[in-house]
PDB file of N, CA and C in Angstrom:
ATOM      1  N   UNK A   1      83.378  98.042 100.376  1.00  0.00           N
ATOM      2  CA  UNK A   1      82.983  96.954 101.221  1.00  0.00           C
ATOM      3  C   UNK A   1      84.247  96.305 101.756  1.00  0.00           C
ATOM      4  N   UNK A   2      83.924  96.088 102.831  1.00  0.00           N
ATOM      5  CA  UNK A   2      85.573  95.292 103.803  1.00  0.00           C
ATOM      6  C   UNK A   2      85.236  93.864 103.704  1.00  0.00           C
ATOM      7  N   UNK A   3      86.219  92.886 103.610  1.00  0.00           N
ATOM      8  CA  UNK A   3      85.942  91.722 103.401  1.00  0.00           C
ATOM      9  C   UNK A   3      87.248  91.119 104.527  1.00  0.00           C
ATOM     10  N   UNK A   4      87.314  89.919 104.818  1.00  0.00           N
ATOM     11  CA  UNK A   4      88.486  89.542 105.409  1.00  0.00           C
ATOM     12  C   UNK A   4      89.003  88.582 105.061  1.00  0.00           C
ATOM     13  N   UNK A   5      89.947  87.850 104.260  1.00  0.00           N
ATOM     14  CA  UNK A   5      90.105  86.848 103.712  1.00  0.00           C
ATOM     15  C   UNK A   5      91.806  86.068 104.611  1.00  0.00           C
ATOM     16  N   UNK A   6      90.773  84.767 104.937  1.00  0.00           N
ATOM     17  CA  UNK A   6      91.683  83.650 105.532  1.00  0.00           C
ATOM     18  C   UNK A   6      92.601  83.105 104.813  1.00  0.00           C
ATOM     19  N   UNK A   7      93.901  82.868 105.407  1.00  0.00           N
ATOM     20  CA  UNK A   7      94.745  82.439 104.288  1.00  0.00           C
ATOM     21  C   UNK A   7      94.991  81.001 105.383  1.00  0.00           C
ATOM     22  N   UNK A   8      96.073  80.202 104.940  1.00  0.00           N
ATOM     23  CA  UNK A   8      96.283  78.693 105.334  1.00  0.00           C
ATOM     24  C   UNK A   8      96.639  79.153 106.717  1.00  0.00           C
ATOM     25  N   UNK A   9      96.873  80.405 106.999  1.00  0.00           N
ATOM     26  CA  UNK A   9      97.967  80.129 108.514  1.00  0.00           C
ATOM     27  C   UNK A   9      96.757  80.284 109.554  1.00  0.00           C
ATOM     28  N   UNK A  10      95.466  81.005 109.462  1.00  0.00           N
ATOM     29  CA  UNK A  10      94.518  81.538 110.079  1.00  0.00           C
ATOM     30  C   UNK A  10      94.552  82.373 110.031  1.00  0.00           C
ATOM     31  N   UNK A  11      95.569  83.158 109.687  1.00  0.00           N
ATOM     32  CA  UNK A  11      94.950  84.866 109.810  1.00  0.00           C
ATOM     33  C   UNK A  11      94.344  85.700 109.163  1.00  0.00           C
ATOM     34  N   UNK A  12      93.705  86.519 109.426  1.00  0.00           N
ATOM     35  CA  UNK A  12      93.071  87.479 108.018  1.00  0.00           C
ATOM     36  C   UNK A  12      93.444  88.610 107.671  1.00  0.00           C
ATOM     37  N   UNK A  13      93.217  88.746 107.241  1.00  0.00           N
ATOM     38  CA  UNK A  13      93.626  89.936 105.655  1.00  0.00           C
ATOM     39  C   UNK A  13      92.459  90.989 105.671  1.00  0.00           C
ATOM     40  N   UNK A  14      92.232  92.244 105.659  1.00  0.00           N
ATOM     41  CA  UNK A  14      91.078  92.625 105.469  1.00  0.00           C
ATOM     42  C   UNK A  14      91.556  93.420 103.744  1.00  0.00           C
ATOM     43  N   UNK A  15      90.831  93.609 103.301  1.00  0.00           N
ATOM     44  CA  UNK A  15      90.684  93.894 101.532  1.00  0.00           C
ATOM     45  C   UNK A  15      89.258  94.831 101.534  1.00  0.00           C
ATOM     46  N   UNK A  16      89.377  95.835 100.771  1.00  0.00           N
ATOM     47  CA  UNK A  16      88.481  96.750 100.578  1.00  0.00           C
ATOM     48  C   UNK A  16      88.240  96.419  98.655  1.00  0.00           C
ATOM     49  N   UNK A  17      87.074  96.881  98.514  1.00  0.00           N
ATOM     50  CA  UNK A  17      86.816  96.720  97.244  1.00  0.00           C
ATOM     51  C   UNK A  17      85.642  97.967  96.869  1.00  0.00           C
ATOM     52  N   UNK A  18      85.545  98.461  95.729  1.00  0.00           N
ATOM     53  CA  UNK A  18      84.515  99.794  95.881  1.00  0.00           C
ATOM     54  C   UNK A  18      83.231  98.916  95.856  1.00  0.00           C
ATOM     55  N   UNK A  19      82.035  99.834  96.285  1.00  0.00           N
ATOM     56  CA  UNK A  19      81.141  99.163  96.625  1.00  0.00           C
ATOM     57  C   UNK A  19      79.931  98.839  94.941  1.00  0.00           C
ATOM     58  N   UNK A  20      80.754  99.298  94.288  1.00  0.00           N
ATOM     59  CA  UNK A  20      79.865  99.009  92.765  1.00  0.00           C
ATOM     60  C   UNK A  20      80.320  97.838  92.199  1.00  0.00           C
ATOM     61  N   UNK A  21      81.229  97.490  92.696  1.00  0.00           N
ATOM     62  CA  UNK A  21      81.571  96.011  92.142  1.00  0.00           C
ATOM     63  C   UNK A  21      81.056  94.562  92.412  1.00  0.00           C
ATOM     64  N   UNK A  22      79.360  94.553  92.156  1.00  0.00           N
ATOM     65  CA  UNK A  22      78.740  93.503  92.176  1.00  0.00           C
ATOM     66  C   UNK A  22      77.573  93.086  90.881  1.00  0.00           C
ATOM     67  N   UNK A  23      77.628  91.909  91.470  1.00  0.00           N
ATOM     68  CA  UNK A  23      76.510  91.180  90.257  1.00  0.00           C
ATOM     69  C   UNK A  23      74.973  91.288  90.907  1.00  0.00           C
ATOM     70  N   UNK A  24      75.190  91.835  92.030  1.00  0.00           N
ATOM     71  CA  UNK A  24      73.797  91.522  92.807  1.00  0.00           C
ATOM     72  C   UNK A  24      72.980  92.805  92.093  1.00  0.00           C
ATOM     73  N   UNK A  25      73.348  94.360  91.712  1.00  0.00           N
ATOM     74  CA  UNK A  25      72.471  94.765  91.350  1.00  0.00           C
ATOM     75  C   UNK A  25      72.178  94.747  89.484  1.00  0.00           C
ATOM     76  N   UNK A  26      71.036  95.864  89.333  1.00  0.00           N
ATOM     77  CA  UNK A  26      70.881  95.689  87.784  1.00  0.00           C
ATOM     78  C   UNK A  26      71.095  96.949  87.653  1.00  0.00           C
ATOM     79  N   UNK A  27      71.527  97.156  86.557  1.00  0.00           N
ATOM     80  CA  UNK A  27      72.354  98.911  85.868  1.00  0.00           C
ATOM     81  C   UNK A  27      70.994  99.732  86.107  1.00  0.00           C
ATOM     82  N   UNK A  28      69.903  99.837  86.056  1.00  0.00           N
ATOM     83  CA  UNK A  28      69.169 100.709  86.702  1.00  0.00           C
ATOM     84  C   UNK A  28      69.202 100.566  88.509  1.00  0.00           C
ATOM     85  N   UNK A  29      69.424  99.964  88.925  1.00  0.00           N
ATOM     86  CA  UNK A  29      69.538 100.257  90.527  1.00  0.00           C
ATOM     87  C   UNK A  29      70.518 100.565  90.922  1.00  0.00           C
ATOM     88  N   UNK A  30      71.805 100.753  90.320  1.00  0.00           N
ATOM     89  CA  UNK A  30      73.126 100.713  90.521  1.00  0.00           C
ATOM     90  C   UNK A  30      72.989 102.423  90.049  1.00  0.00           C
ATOM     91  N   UNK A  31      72.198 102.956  89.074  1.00  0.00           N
ATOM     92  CA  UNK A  31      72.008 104.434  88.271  1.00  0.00           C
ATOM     93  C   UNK A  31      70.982 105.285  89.900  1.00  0.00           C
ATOM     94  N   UNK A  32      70.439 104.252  90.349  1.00  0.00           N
ATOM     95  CA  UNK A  32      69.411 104.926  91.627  1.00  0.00           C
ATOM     96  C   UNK A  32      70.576 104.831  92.980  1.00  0.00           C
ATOM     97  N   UNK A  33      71.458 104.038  93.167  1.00  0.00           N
ATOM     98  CA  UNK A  33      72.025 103.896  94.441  1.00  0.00           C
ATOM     99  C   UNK A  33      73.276 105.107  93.862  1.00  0.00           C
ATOM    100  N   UNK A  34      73.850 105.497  92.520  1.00  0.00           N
ATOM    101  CA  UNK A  34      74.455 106.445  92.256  1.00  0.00           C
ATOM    102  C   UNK A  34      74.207 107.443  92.570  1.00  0.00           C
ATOM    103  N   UNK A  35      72.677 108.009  92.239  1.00  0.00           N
ATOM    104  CA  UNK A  35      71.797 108.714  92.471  1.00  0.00           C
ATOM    105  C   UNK A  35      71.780 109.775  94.351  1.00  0.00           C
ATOM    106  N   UNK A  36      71.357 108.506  94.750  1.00  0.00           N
ATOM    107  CA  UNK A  36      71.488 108.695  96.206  1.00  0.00           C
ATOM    108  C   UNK A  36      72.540 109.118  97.104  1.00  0.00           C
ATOM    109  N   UNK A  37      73.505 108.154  96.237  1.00  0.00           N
ATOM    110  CA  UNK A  37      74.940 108.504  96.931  1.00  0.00           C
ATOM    111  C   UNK A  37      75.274 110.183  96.466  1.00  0.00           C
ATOM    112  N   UNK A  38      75.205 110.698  95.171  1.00  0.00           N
ATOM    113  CA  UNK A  38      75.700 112.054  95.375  1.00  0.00           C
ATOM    114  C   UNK A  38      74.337 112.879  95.916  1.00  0.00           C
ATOM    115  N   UNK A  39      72.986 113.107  96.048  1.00  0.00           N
ATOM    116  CA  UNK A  39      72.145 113.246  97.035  1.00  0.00           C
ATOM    117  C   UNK A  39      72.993 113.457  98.111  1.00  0.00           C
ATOM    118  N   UNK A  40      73.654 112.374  98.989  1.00  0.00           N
ATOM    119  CA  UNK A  40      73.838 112.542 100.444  1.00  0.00           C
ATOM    120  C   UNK A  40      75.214 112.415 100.276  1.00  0.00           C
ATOM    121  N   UNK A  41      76.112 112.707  99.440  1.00  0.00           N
ATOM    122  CA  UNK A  41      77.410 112.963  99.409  1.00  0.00           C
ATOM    123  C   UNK A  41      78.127 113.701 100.476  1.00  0.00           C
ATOM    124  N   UNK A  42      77.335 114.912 101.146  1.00  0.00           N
ATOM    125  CA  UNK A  42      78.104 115.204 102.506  1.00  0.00           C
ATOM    126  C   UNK A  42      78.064 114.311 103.568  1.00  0.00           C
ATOM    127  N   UNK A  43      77.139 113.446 103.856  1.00  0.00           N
ATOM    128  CA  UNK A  43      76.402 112.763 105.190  1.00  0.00           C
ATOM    129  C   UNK A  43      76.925 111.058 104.878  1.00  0.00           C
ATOM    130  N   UNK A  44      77.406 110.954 103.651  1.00  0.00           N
ATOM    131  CA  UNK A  44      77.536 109.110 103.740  1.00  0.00           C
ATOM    132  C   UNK A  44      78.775 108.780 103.845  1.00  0.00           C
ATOM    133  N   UNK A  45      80.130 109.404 103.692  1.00  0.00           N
ATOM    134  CA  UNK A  45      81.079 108.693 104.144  1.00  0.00           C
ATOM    135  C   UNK A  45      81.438 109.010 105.701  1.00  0.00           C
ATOM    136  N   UNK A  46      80.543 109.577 106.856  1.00  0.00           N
ATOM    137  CA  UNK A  46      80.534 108.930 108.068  1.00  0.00           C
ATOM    138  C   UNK A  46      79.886 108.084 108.601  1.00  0.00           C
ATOM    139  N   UNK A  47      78.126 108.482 107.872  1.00  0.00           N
ATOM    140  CA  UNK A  47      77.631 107.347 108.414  1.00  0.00           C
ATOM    141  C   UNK A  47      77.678 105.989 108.154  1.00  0.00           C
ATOM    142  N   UNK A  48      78.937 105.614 106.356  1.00  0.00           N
ATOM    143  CA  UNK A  48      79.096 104.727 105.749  1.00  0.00           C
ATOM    144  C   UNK A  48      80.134 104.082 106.918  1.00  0.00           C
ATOM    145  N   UNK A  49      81.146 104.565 107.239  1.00  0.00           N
ATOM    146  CA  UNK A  49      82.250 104.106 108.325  1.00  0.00           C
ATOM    147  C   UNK A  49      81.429 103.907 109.539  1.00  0.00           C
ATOM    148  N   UNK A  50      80.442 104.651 109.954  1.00  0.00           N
ATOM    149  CA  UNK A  50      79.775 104.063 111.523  1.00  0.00           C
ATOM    150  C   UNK A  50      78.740 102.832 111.003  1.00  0.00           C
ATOM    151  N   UNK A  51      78.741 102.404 110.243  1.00  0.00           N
ATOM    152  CA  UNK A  51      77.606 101.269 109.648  1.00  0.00           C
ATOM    153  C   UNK A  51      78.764 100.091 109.125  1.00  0.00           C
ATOM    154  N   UNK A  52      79.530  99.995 108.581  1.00  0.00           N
ATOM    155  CA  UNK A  52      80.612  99.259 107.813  1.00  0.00           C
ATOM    156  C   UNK A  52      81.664  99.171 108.883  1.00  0.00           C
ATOM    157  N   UNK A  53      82.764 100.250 109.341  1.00  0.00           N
ATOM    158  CA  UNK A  53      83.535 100.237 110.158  1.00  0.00           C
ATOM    159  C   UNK A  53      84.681 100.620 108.765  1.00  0.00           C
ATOM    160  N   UNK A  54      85.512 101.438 109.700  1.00  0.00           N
ATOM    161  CA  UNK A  54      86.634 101.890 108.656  1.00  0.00           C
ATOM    162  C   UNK A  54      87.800 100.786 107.764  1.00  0.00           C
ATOM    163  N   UNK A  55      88.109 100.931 107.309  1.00  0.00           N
ATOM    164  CA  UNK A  55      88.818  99.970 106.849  1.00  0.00           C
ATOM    165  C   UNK A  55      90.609 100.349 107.128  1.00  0.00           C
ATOM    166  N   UNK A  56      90.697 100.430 108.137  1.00  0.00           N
ATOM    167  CA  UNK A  56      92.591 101.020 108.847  1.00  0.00           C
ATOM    168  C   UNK A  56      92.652 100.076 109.879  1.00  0.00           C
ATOM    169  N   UNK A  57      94.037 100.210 109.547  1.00  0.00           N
ATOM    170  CA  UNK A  57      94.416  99.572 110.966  1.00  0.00           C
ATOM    171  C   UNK A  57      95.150 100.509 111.543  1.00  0.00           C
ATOM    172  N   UNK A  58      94.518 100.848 113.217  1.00  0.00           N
ATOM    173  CA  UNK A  58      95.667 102.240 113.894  1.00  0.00           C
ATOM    174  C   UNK A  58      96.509 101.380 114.405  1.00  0.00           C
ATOM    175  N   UNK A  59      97.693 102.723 114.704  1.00  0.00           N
ATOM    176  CA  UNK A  59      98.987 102.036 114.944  1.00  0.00           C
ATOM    177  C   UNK A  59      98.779 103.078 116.677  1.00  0.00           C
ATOM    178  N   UNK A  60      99.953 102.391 117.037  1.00  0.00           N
ATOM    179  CA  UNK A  60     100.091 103.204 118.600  1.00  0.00           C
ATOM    180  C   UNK A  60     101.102 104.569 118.324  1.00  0.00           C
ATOM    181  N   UNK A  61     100.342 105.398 118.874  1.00  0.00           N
ATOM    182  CA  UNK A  61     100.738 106.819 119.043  1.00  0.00           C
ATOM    183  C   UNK A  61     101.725 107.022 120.050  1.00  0.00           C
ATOM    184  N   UNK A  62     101.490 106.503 121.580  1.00  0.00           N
ATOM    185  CA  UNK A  62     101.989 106.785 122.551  1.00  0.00           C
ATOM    186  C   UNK A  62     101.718 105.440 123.556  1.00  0.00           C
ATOM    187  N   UNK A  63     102.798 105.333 124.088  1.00  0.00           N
ATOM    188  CA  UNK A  63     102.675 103.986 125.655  1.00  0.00           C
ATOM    189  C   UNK A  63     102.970 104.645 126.872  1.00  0.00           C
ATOM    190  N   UNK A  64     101.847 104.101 127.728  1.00  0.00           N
ATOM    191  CA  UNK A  64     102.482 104.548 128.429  1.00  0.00           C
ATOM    192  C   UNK A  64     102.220 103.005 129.937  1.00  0.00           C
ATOM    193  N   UNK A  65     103.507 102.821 131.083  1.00  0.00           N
ATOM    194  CA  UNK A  65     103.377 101.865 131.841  1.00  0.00           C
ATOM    195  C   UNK A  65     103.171 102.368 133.286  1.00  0.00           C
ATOM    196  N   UNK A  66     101.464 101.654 134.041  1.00  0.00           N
ATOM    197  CA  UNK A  66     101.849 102.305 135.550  1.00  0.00           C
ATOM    198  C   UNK A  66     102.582 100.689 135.939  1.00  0.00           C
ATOM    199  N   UNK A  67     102.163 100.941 137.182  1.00  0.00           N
ATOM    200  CA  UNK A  67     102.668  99.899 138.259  1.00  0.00           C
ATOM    201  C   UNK A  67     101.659  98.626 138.063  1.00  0.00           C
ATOM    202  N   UNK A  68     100.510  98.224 137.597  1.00  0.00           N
ATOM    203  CA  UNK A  68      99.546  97.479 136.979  1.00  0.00           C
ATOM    204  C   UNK A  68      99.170  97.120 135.491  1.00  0.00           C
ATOM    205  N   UNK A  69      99.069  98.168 135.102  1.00  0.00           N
ATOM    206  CA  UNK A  69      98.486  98.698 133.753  1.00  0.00           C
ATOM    207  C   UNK A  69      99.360  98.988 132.504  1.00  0.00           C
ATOM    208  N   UNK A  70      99.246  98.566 131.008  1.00  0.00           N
ATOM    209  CA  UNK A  70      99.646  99.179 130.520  1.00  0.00           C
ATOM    210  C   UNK A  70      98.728  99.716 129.011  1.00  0.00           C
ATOM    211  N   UNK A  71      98.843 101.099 128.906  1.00  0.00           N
ATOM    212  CA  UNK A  71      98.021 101.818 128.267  1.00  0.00           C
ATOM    213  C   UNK A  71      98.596 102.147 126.777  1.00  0.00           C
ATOM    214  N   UNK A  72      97.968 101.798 126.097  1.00  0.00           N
ATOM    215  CA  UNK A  72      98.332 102.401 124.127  1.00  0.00           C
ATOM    216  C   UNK A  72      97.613 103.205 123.968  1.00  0.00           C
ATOM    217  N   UNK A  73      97.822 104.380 123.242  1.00  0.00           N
ATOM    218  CA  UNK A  73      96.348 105.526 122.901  1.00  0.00           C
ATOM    219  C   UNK A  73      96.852 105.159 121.194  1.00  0.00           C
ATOM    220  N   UNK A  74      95.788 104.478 120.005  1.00  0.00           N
ATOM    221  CA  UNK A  74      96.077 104.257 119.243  1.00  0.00           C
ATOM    222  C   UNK A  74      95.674 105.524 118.071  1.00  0.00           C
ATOM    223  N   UNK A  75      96.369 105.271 117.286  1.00  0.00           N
ATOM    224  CA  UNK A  75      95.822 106.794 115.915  1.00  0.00           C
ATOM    225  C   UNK A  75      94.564 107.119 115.716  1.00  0.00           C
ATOM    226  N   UNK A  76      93.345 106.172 116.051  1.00  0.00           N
ATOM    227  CA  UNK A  76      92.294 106.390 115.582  1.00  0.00           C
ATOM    228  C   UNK A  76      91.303 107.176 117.504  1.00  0.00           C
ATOM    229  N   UNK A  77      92.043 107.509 118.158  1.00  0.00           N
ATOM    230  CA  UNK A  77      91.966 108.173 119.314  1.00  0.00           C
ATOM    231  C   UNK A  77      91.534 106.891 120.255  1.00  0.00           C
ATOM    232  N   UNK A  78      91.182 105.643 120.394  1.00  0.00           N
ATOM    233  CA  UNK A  78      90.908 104.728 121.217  1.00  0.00           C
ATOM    234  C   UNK A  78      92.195 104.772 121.852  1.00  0.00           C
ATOM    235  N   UNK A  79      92.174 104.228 123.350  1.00  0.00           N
ATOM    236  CA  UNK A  79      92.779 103.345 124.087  1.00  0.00           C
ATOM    237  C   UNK A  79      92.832 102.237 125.064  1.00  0.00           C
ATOM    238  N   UNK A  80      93.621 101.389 124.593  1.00  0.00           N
ATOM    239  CA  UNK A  80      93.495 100.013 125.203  1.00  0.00           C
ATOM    240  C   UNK A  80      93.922 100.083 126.376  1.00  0.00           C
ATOM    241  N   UNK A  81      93.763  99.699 127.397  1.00  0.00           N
ATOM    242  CA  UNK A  81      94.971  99.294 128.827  1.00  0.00           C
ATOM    243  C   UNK A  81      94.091  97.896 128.839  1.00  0.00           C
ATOM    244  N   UNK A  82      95.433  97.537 129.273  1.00  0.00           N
ATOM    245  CA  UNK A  82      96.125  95.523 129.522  1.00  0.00           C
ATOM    246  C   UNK A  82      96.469  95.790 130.868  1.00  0.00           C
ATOM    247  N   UNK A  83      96.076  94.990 131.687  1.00  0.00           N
ATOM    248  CA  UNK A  83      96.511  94.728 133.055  1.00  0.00           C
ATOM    249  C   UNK A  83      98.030  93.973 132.846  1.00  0.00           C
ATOM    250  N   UNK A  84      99.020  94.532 133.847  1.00  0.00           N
ATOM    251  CA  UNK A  84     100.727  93.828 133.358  1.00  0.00           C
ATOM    252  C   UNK A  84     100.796  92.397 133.972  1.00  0.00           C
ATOM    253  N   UNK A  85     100.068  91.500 134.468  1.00  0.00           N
ATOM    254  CA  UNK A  85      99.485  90.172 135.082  1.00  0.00           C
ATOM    255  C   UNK A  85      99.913  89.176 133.576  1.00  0.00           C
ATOM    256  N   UNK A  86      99.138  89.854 132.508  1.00  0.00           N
ATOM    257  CA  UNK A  86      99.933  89.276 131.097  1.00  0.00           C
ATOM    258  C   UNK A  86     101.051  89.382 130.182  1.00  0.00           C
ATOM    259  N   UNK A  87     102.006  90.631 130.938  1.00  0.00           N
ATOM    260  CA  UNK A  87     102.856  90.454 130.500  1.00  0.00           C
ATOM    261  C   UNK A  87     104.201  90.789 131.484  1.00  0.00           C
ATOM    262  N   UNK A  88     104.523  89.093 132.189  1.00  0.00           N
ATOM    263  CA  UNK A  88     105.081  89.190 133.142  1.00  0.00           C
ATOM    264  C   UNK A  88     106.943  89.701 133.478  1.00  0.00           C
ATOM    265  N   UNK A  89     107.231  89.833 132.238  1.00  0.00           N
ATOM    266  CA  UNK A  89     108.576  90.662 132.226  1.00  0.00           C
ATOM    267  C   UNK A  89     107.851  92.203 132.258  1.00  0.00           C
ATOM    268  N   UNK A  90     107.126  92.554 131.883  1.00  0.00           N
ATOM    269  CA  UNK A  90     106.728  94.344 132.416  1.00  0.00           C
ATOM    270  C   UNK A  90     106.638  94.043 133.915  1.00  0.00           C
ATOM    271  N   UNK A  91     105.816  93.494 133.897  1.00  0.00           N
ATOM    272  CA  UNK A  91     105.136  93.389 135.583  1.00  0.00           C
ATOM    273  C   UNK A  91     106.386  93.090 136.700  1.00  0.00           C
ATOM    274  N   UNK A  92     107.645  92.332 136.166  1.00  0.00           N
ATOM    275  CA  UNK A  92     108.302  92.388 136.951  1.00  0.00           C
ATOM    276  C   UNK A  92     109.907  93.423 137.366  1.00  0.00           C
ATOM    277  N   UNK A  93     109.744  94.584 136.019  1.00  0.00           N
ATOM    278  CA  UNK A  93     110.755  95.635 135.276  1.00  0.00           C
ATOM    279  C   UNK A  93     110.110  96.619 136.184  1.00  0.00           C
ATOM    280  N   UNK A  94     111.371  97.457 136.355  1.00  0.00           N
ATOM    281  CA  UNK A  94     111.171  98.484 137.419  1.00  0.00           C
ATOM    282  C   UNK A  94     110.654  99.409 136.672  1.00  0.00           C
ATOM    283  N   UNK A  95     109.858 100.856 137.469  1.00  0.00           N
ATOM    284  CA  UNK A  95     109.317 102.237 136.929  1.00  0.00           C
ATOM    285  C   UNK A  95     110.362 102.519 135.704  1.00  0.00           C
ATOM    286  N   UNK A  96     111.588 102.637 136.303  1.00  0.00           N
ATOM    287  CA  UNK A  96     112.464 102.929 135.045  1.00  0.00           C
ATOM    288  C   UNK A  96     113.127 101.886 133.773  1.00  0.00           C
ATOM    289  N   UNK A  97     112.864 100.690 134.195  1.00  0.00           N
ATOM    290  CA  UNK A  97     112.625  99.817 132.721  1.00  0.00           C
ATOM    291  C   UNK A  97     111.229  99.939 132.044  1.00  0.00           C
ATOM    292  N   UNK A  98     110.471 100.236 132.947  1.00  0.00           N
ATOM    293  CA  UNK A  98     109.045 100.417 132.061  1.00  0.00           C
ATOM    294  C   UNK A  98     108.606 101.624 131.244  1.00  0.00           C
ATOM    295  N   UNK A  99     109.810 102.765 131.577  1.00  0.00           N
ATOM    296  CA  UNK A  99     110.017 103.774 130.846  1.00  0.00           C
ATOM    297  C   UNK A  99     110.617 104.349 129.949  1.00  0.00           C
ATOM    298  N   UNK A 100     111.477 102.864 129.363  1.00  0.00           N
ATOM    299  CA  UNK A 100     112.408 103.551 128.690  1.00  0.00           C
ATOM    300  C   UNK A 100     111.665 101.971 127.250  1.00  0.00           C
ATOM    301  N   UNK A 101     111.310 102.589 127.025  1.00  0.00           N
ATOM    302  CA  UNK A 101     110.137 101.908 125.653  1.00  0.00           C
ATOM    303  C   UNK A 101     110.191 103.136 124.239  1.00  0.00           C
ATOM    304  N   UNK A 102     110.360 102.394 123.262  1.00  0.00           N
ATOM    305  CA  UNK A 102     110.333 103.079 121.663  1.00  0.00           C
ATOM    306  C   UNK A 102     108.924 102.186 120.936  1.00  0.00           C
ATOM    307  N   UNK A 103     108.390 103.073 120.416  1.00  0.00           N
ATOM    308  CA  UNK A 103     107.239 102.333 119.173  1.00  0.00           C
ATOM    309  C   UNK A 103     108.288 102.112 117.952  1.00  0.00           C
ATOM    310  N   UNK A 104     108.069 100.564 117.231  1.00  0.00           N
ATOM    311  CA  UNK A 104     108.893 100.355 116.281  1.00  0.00           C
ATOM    312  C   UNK A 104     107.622 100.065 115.259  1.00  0.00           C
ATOM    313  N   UNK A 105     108.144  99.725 113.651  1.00  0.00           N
ATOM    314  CA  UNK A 105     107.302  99.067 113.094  1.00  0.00           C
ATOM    315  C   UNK A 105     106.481  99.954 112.878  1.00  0.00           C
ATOM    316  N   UNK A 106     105.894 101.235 112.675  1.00  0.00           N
ATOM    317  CA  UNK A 106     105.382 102.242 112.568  1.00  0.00           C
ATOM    318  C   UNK A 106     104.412 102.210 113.149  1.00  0.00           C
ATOM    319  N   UNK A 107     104.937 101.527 114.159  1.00  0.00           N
ATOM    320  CA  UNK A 107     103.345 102.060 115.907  1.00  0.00           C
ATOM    321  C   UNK A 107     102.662 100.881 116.077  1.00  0.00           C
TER     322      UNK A 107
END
């Protein structure tokens, strides 16, 4: 289970915890949801991530800058494009300052 926990500054934290670690069930329903889970052991850790959402954070793979736009294709295959209107030192850096970019920080 993903949880997100606020700290004083506002930001959050996301924290994973296995999903047997509650008081909500009773040791026979917890022996039936065991049950189930190896039952559908091929089929539940995707449809568990398309129901929950993964618990990663992707990093950027590749950047790339047009003359408007600028595009991240992140690890988990999404990509973002940002119009360069918000970030007005790109928007105002030539084709070849907008090309000469490194991913730091591991993406």
């Amino acid at each position: 289970m993903c949880t997100t926990q606020h700290g004083g500054s506002g930001h959050g934290r996301a924290t994973c915890r296995p999903f047997f670690v509650t008081d909500a069930l009773k040791p026979s329903e917890l022996r039936e949801v065991e049950r189930l889970v190896r039952l559908n052991r091929k089929l539940l850790p995707e449809a568990w991530d398309d129901f929950f959402g993964r618990c990663i954070v992707p990093c950027a793979t590749s950047v790339e800058c047009t003359d408007d736009e600028l595009h991240v294709v992140l690890t988990d295959g999404r990509t973002l494009s940002v119009r360069l209107v918000w970030f007005p030192r790109l928007l105002a850096a030539t084709s070849a300052q907008r090309g000469d970019w490194r991913l730091i920080g591991g993406g």
